[in-house]
C-alpha atoms as a PDB file:
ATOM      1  CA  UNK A   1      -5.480  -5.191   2.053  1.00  0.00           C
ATOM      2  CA  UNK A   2      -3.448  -5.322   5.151  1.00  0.00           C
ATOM      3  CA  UNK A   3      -0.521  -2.670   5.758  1.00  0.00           C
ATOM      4  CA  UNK A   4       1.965  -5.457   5.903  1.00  0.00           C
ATOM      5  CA  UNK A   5       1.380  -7.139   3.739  1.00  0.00           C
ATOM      6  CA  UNK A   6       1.533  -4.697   1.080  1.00  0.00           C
ATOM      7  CA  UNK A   7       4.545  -3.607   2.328  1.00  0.00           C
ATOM      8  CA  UNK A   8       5.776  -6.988   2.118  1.00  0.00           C
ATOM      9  CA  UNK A   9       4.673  -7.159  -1.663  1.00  0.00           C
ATOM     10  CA  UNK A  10       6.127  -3.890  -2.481  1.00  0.00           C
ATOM     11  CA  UNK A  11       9.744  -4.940  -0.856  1.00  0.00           C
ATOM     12  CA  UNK A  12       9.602  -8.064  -2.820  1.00  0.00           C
ATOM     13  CA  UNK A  13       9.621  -6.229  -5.806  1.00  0.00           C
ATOM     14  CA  UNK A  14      12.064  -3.429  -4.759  1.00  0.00           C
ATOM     15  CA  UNK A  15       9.981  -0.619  -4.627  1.00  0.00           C
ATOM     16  CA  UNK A  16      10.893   0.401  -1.191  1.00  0.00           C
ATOM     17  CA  UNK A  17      13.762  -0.185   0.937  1.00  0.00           C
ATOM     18  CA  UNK A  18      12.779   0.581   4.527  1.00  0.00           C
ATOM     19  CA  UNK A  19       9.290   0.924   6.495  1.00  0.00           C
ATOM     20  CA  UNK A  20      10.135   4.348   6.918  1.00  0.00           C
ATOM     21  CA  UNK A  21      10.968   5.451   3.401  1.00  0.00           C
ATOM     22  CA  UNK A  22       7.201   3.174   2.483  1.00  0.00           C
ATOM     23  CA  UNK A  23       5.405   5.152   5.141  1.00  0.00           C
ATOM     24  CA  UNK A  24       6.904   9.034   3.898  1.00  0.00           C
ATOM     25  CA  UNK A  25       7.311   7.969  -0.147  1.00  0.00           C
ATOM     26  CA  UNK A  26       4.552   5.949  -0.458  1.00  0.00           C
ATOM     27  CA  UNK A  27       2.090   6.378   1.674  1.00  0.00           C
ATOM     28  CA  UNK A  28       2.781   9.929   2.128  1.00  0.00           C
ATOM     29  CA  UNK A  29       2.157   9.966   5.805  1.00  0.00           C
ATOM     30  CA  UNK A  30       4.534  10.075   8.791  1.00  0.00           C
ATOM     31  CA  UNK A  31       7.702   7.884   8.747  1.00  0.00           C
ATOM     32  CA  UNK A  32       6.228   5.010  11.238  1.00  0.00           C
ATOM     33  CA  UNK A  33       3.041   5.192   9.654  1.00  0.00           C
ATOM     34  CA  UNK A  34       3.719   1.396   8.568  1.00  0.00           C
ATOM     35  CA  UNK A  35       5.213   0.227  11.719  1.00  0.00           C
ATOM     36  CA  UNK A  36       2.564   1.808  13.951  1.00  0.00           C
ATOM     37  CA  UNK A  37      -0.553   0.156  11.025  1.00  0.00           C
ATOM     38  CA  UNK A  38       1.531  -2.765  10.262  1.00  0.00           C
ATOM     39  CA  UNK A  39      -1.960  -5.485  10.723  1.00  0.00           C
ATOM     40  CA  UNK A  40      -4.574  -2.842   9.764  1.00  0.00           C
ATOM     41  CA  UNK A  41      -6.366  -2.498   6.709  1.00  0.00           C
ATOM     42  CA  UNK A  42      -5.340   0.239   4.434  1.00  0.00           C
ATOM     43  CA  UNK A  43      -7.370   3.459   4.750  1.00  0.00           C
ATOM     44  CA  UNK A  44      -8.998   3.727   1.131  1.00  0.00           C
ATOM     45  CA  UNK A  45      -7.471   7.643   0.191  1.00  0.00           C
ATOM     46  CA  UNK A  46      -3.984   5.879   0.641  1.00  0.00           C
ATOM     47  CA  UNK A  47      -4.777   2.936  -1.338  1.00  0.00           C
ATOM     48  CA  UNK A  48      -6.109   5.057  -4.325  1.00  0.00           C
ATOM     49  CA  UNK A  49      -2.798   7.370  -3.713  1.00  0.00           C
ATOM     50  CA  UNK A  50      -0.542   4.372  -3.862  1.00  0.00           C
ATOM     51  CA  UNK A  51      -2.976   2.200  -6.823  1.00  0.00           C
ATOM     52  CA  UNK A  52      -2.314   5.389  -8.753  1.00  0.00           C
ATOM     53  CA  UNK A  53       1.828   5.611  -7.865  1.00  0.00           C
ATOM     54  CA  UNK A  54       1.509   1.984  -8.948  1.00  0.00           C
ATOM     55  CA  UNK A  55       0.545   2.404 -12.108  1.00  0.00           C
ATOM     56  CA  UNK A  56       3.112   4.911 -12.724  1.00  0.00           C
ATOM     57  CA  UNK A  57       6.089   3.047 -11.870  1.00  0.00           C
ATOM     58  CA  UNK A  58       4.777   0.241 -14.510  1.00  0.00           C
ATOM     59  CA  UNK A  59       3.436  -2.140 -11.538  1.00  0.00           C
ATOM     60  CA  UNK A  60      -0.100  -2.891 -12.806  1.00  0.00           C
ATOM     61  CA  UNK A  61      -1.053  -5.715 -11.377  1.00  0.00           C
ATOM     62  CA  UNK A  62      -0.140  -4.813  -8.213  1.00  0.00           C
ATOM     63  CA  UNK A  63      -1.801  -2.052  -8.688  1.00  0.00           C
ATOM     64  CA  UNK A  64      -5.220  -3.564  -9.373  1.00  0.00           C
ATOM     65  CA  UNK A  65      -4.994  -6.529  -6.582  1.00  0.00           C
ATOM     66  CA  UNK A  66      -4.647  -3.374  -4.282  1.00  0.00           C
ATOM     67  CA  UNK A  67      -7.956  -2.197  -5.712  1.00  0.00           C
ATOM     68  CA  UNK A  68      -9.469  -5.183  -5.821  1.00  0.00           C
ATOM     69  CA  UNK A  69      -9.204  -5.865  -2.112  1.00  0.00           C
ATOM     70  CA  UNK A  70      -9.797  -2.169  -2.133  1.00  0.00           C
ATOM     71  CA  UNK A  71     -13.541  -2.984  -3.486  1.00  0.00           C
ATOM     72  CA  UNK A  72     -13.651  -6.704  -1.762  1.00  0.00           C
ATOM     73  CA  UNK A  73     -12.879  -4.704   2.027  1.00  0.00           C
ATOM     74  CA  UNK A  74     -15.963  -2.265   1.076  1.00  0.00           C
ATOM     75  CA  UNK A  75     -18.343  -4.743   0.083  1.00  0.00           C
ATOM     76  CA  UNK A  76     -17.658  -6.679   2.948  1.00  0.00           C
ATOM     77  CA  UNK A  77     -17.071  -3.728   5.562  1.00  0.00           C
END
């Protein structure tokens, strides 16, 4: 899955408010982490961090498209 478009996903739903809170909160990197990724793929130990922050804020099926592309981006990659 694509940076952005998780992003994108994740403000649709209101779990974030700004790039910058995404990139610190979230993603639990540095505060233009998003910005600076933004047409990337997700690095895997940030999309089990975030499939797992997911889960706790009662967002499953987000939570398991993230892993599936997860699993689709290393069968593929």
């Amino acid at each position: 899955m694509i940076v952005g478009e998780l992003y994108n996903y994740m403000l649709e739903r209101e779990l974030t408010q700004s790039m910058r809170s995404w990139s610190e909160d979230w993603a639990g990197k540095s505060h233009n982490f998003c910005s600076t990724n933004w047409h990337r793929p997700l690095p895997a130990d940030i999309a089990v961090r975030l499939h797992r922050m997911l889960l706790t804020e009662g967002q499953p099926d987000l939570a398991a498209r993230l892993l599936v592309s997860l699993l689709d981006d290393t069968a593929h990659g």
